[in-house]
C-alpha atoms as a PDB file:
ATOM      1  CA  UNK A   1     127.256  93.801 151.134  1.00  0.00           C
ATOM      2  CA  UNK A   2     128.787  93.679 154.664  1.00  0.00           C
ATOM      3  CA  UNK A   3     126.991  95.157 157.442  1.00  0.00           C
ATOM      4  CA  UNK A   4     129.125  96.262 160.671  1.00  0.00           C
ATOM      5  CA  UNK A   5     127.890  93.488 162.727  1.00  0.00           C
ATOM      6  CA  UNK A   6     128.791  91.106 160.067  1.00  0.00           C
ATOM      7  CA  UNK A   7     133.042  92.534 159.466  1.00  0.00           C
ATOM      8  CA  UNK A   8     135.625  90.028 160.786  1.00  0.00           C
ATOM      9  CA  UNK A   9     133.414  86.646 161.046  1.00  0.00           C
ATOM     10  CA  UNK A  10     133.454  84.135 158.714  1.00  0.00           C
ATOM     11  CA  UNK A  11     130.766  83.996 156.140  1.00  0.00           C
ATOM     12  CA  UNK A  12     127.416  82.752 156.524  1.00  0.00           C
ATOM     13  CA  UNK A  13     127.613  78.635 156.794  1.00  0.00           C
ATOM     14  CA  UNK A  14     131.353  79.064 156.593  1.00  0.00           C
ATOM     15  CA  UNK A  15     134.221  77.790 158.998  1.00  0.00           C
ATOM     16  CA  UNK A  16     136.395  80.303 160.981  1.00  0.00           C
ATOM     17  CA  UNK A  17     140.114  80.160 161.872  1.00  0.00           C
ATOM     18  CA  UNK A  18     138.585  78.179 165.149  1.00  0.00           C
ATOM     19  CA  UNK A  19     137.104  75.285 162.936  1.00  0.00           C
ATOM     20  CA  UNK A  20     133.401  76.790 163.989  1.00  0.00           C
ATOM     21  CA  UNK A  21     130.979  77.197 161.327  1.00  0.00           C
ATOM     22  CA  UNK A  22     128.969  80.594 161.483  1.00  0.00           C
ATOM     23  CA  UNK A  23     125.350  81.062 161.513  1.00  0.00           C
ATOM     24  CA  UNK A  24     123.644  83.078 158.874  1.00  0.00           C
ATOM     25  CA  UNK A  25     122.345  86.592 159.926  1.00  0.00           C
ATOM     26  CA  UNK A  26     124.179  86.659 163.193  1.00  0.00           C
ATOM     27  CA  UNK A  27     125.220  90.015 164.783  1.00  0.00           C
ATOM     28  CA  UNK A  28     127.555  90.225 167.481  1.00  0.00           C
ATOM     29  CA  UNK A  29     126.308  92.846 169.755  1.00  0.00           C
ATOM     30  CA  UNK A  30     128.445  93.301 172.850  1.00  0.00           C
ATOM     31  CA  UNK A  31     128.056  91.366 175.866  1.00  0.00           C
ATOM     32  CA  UNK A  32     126.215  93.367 178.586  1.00  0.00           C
ATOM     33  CA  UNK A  33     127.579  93.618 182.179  1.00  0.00           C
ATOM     34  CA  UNK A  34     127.685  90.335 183.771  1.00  0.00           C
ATOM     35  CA  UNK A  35     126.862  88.309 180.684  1.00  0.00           C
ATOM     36  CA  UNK A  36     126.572  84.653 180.467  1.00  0.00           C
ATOM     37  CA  UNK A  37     127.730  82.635 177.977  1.00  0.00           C
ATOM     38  CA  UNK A  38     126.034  78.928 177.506  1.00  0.00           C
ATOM     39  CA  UNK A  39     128.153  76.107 176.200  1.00  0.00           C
ATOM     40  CA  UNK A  40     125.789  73.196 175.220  1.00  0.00           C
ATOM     41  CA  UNK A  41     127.992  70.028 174.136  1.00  0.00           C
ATOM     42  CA  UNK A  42     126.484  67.147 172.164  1.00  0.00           C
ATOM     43  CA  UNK A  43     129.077  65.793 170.231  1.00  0.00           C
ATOM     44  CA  UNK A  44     128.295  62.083 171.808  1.00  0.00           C
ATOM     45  CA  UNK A  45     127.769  59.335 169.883  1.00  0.00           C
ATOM     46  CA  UNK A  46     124.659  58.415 171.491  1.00  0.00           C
ATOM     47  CA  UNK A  47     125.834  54.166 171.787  1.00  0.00           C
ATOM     48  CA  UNK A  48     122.993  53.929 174.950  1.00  0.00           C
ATOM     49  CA  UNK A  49     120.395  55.295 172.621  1.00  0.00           C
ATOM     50  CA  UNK A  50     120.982  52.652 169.466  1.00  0.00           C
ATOM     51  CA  UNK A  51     119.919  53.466 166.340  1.00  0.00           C
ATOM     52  CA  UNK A  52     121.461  55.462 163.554  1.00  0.00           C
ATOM     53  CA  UNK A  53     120.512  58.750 164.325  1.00  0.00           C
ATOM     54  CA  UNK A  54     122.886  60.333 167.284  1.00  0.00           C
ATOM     55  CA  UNK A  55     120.526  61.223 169.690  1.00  0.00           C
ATOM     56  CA  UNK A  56     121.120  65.114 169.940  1.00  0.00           C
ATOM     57  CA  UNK A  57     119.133  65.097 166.607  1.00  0.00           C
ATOM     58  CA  UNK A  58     116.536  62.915 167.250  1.00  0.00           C
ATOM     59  CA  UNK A  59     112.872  64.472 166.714  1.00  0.00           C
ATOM     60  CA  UNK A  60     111.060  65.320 169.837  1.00  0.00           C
ATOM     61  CA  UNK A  61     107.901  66.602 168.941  1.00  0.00           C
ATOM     62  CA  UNK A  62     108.732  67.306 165.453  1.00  0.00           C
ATOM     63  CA  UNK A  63     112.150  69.147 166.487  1.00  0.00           C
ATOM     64  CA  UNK A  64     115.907  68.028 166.552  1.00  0.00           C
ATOM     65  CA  UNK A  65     116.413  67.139 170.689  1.00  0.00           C
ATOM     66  CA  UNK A  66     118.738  69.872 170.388  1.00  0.00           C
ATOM     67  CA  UNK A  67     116.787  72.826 168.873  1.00  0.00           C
ATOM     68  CA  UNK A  68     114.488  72.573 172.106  1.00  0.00           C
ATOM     69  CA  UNK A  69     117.587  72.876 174.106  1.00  0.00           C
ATOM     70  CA  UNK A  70     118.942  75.909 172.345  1.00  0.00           C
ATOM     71  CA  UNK A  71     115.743  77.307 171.919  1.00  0.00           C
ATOM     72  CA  UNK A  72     115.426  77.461 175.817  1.00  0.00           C
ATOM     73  CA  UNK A  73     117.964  80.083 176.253  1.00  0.00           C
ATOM     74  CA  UNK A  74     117.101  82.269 173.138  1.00  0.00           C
ATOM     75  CA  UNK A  75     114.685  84.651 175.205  1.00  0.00           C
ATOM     76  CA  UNK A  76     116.512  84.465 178.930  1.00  0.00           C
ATOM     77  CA  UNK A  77     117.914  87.813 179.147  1.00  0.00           C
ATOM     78  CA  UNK A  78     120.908  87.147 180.945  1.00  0.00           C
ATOM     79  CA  UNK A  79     122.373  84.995 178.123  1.00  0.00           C
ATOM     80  CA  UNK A  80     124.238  86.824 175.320  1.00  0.00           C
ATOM     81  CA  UNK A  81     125.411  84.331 173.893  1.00  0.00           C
ATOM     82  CA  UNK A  82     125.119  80.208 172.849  1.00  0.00           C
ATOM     83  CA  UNK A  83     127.740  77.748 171.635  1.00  0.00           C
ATOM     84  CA  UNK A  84     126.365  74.564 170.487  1.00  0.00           C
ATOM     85  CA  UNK A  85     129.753  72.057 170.264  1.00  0.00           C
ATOM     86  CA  UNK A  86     128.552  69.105 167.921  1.00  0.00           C
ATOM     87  CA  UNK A  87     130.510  66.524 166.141  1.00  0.00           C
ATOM     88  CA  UNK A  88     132.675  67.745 163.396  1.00  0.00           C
ATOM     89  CA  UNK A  89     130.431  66.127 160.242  1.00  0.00           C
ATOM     90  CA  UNK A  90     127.187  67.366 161.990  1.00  0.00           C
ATOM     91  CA  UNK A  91     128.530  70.909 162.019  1.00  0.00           C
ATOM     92  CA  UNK A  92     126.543  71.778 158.645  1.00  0.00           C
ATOM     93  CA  UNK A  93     123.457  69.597 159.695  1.00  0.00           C
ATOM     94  CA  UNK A  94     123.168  71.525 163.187  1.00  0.00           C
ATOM     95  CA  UNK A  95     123.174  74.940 161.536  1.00  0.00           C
ATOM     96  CA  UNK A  96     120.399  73.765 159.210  1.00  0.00           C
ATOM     97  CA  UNK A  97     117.956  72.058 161.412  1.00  0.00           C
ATOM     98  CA  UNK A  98     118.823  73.588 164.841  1.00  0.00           C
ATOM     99  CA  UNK A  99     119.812  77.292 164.552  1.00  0.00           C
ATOM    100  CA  UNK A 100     118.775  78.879 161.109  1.00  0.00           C
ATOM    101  CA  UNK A 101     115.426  77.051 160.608  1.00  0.00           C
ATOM    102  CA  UNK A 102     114.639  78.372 164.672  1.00  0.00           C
ATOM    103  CA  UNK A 103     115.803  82.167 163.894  1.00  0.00           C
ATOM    104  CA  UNK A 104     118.299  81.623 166.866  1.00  0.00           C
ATOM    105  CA  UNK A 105     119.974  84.706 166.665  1.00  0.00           C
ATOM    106  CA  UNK A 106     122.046  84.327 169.907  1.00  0.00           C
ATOM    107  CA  UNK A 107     123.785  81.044 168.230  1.00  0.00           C
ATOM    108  CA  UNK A 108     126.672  82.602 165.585  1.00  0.00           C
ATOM    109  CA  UNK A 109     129.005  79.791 165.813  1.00  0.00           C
ATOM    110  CA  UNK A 110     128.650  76.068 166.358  1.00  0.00           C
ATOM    111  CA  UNK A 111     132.201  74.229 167.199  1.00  0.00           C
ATOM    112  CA  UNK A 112     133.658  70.519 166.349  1.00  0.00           C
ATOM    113  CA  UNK A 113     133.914  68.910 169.016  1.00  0.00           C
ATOM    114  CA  UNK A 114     136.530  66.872 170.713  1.00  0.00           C
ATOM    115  CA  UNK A 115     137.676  63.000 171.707  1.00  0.00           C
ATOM    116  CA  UNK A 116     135.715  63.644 174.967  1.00  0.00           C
ATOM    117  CA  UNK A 117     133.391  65.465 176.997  1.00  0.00           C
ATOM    118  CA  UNK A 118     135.923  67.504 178.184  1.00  0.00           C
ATOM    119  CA  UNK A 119     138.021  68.051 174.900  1.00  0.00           C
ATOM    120  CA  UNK A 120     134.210  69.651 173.562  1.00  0.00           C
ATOM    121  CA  UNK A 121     134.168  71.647 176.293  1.00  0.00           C
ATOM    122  CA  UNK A 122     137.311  73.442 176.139  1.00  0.00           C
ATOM    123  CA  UNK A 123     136.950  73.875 172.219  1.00  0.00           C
ATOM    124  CA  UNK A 124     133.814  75.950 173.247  1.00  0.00           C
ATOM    125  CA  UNK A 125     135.858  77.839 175.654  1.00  0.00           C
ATOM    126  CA  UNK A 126     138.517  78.732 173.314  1.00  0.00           C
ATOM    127  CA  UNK A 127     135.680  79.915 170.902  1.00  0.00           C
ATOM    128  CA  UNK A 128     134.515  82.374 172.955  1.00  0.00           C
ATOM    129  CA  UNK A 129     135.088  85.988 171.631  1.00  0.00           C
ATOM    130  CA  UNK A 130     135.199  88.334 173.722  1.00  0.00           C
ATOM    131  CA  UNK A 131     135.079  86.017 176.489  1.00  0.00           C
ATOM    132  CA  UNK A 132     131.731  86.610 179.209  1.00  0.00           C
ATOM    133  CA  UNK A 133     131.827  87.239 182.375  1.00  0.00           C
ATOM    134  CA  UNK A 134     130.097  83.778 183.122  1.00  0.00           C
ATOM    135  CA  UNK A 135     130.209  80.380 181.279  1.00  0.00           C
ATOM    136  CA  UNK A 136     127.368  77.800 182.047  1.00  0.00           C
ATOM    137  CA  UNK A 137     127.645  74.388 180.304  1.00  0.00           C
ATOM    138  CA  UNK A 138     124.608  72.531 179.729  1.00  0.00           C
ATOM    139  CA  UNK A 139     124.164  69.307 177.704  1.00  0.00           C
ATOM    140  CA  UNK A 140     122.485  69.706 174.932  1.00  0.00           C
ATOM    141  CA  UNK A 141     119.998  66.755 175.401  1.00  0.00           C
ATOM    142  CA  UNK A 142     118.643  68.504 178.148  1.00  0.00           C
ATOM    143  CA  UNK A 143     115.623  70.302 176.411  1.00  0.00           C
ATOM    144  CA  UNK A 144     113.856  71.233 179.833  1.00  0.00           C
ATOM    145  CA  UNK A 145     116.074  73.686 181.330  1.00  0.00           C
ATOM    146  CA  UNK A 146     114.049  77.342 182.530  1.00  0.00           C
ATOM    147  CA  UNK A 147     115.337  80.797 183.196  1.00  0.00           C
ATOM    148  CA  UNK A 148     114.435  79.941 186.987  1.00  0.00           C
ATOM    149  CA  UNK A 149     117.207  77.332 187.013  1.00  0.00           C
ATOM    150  CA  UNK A 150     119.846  79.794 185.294  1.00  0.00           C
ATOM    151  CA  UNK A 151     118.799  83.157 187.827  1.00  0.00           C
ATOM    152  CA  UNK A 152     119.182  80.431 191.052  1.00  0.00           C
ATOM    153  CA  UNK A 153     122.845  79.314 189.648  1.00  0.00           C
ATOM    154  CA  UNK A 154     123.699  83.054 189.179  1.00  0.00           C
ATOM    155  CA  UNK A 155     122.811  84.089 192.555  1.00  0.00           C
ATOM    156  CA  UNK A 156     124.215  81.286 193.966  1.00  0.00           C
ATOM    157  CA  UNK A 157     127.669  81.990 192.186  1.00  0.00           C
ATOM    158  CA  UNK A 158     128.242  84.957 194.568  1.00  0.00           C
ATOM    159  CA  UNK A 159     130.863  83.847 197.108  1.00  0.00           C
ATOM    160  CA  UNK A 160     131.285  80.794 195.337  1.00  0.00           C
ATOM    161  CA  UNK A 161     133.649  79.313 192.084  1.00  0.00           C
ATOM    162  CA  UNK A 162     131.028  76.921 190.883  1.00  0.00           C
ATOM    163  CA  UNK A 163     127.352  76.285 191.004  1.00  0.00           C
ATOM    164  CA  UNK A 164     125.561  73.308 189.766  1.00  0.00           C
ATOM    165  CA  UNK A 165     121.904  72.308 189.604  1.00  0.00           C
ATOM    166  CA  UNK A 166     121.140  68.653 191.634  1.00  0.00           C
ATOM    167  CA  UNK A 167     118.341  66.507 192.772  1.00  0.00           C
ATOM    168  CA  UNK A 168     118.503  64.982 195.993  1.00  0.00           C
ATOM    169  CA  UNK A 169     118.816  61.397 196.011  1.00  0.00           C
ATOM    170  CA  UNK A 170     115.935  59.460 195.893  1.00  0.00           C
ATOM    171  CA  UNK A 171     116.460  55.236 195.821  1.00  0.00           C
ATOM    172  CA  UNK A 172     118.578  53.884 197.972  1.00  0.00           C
ATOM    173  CA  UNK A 173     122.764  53.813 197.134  1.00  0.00           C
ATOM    174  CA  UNK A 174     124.834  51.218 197.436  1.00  0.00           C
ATOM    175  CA  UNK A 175     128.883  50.765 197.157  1.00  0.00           C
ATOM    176  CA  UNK A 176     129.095  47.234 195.067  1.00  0.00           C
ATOM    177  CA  UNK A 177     132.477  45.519 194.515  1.00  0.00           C
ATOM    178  CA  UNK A 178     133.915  44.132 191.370  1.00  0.00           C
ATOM    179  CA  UNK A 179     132.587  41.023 192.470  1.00  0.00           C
ATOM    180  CA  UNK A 180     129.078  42.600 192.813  1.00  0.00           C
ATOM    181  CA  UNK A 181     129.073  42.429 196.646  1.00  0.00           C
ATOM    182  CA  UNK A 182     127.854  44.997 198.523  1.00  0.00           C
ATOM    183  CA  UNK A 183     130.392  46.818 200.319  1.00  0.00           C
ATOM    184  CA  UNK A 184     128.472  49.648 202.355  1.00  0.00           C
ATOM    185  CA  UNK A 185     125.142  51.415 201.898  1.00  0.00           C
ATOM    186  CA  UNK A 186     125.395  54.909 201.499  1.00  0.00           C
ATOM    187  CA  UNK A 187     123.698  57.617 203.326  1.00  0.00           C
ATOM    188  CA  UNK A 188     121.060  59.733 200.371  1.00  0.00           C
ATOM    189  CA  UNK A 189     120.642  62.206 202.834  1.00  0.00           C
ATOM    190  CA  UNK A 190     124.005  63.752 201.701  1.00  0.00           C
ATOM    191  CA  UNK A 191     124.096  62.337 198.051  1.00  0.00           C
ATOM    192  CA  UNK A 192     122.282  64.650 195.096  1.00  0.00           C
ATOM    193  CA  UNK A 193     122.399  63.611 191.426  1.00  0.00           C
ATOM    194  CA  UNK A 194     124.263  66.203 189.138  1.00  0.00           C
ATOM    195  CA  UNK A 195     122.876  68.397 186.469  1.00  0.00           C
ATOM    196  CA  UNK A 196     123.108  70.912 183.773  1.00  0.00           C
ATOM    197  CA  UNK A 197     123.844  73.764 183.792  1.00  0.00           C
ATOM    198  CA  UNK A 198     126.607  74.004 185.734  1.00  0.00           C
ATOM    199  CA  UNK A 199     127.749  77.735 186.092  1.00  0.00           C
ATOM    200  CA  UNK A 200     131.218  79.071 187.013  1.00  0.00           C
ATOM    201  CA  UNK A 201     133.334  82.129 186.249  1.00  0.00           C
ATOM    202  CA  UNK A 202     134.788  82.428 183.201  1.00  0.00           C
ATOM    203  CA  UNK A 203     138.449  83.161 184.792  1.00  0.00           C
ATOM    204  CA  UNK A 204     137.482  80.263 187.264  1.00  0.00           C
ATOM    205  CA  UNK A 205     136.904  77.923 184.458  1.00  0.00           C
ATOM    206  CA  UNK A 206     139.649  78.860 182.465  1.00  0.00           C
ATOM    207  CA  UNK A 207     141.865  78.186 185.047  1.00  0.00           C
ATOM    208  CA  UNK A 208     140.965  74.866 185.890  1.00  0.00           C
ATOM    209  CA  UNK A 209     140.586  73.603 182.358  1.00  0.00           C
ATOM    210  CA  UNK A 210     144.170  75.110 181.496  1.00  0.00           C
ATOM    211  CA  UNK A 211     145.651  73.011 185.314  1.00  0.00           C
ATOM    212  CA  UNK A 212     143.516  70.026 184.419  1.00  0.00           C
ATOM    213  CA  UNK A 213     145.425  69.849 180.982  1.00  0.00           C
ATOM    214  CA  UNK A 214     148.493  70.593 182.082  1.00  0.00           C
ATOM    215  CA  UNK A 215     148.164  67.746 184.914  1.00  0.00           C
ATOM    216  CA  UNK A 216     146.247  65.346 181.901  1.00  0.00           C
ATOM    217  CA  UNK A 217     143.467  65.156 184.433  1.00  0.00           C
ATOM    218  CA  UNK A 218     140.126  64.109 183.185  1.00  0.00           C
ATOM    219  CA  UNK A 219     137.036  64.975 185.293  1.00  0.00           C
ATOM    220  CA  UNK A 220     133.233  63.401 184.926  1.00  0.00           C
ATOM    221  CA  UNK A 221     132.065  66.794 184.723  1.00  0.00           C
ATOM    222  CA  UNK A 222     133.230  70.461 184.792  1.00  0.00           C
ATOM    223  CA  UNK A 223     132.691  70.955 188.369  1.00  0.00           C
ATOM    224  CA  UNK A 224     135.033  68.332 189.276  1.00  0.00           C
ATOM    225  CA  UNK A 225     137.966  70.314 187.389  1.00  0.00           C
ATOM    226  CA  UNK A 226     137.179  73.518 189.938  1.00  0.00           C
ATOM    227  CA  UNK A 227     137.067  71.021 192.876  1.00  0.00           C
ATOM    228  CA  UNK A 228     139.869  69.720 192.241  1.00  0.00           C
ATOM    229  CA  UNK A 229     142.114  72.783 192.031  1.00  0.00           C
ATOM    230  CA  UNK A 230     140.389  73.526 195.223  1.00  0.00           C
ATOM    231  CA  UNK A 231     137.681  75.544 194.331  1.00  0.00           C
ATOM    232  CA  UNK A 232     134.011  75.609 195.934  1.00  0.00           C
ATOM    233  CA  UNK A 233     131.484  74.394 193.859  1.00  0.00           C
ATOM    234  CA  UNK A 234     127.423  75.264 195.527  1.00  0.00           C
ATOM    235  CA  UNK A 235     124.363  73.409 194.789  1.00  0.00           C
ATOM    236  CA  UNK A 236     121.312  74.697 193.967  1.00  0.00           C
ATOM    237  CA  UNK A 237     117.718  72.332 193.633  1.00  0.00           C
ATOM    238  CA  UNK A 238     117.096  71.399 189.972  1.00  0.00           C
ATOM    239  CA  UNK A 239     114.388  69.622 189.200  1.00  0.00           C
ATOM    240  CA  UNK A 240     113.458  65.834 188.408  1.00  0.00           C
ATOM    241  CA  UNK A 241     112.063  67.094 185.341  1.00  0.00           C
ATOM    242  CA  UNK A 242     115.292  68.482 183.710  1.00  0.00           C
ATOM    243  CA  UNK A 243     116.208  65.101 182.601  1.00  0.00           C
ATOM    244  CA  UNK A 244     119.025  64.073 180.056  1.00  0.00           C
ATOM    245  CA  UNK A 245     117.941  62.233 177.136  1.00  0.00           C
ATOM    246  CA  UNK A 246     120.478  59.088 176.939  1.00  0.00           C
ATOM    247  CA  UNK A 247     118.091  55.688 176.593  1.00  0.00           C
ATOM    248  CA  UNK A 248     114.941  55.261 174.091  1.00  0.00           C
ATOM    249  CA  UNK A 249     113.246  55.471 178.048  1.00  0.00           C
ATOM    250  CA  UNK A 250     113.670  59.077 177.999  1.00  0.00           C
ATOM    251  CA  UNK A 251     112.448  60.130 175.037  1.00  0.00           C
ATOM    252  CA  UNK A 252     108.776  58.940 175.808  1.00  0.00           C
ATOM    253  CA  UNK A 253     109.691  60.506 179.320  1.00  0.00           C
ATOM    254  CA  UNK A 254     110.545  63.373 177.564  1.00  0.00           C
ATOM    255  CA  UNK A 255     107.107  63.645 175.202  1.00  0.00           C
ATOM    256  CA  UNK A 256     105.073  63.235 178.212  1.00  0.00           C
ATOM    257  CA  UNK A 257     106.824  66.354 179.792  1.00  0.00           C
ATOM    258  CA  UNK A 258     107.001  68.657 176.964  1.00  0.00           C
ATOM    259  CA  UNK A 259     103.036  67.411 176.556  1.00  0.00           C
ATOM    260  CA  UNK A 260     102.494  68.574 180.193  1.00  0.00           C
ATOM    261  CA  UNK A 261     104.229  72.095 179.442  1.00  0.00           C
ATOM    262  CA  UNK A 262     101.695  72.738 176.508  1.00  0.00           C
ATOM    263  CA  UNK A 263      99.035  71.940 178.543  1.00  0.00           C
ATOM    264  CA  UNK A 264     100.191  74.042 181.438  1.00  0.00           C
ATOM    265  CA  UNK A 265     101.061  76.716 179.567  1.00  0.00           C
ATOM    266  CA  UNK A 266      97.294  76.604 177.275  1.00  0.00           C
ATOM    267  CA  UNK A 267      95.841  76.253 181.018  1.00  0.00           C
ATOM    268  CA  UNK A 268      97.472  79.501 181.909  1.00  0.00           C
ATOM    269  CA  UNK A 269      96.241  81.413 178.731  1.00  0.00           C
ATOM    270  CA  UNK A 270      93.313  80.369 179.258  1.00  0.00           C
ATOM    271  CA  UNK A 271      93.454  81.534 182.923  1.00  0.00           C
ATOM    272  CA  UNK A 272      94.844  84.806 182.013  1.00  0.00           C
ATOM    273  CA  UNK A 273      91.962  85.130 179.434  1.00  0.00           C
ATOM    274  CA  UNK A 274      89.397  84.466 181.892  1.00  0.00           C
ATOM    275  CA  UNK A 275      91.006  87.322 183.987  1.00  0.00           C
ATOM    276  CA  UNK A 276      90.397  90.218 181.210  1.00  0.00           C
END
């Protein structure tokens, strides 16, 4: 029997008109005022990372790389919704391991992705139903985003078409030639490395994506679309810690942070026990 929240959407582990499979037991309660919705591509292969197993599903700590990162937004408040975009065979396998076996209830679709980055993206954004009043994107082998980083990109959207989470520079830059000779050395003070999320409004996004299509313009990252239609795009401090899984390097990086949250976090029960 169908409940209200349940008429119009495809059936549980089911694809829509959209090509998006639907996750059992989700709702669809509407968006409150100012909403955000998070679009979390990992429909990479994963060629840096080797191996068989694409590395958005690769166990970290006994979970899919992925789960973490969905399971990041599921209590932050001002996200109503989650759109995982995965590769169109892993549709069925995300649902299973990464959104019904967590109880992610803010997850009721996952999308195929596309040829690129990009093409994911915008699937996501066509997806959305009703559309929010904010999209972030975050990459879904990014399991160590926080609620701090998504309030900072929110306040830092007002006045502003774009925000983006960075970390300053920290080795030295140079500009090498094709014939690896070193053409100038670049100043760090001004140069930050680019994260996720990346936060924008939704009619801001829209926009771009629809010009940067229209134009066949590919951009590096989502930000670069809004820049380039002339949009301003702010930066807010990340941190070094909200690292993107990509090499077999950064998964050990990765277990020794997610071992220093659990120990933070028992430090801080223990802490608030003491305080009784």
């Amino acid at each position: 029997m169908s409940t209200r929240a349940d008429a119009g959407r495809p059936a549980p582990g089911t694809k829509g008109a959209d090509g998006a499979t639907a996750a059992k037991g989700a709702g669809r309660p509407k968006p409150a005022p100012k909403s955000v919705t998070v679009l979390v591509p990992a429909a990479g292969s994963g060629s840096r990372m080797g191996g068989r197993i694409k590395k958005q599903f690769l166990l970290l700590n006994g979970l899919p790389v992925l789960a973490h990162t969905l399971r990041r937004f599921e209590n932050m408040p001002e996200v109503c919704e989650v759109i995982p975009i995965v590769p169109e065979p892993e549709l069925e396998e995300c649902l299973e391991m990464c959104v019904d076996g967590q109880g992610l209830r803010k997850v009721r679709r996952v999308v195929p992705g596309g040829r690129e980055r990009q093409d994911s993206v915008r699937n996501g954004l066509m997806a959305m139903e009703p559309p929010g009043d904010w999209v972030m994107v975050h990459d879904g082998v990014r399991p160590f985003v926080t609620r701090e980083m998504v309030s900072a990109l929110i306040i830092a959207l007002d006045g502003c078409d774009g925000a983006v989470l960075a970390v300053p520079a920290k080795d030295t830059l140079k500009e090498v030639g094709p014939d690896r000779l070193v053409r100038r050395t670049l100043d760090r003070r001004f140069l930050w490395h680019i994260q996720t999320p990346q936060a924008f409004p939704y009619r801001v996004i829209a926009e771009a994506f629809r010009k940067a299509y229209a134009d066949g313009f590919y951009g590096t990252d989502e930000a670069s679309l809004v820049e380039r239609y002339g949009g301003s795009v702010r930066v807010v401090a990340g941190s070094y810690a909200n690292i993107k899984i990509t090499t077999p390097e950064d998964m050990v990086l990765a277990e020794a942070i997610l071992a220093g949250l659990a120990g933070a976090e028992v430090r801080a029960a223990g802490k608030a026990g003491c305080e009784k």
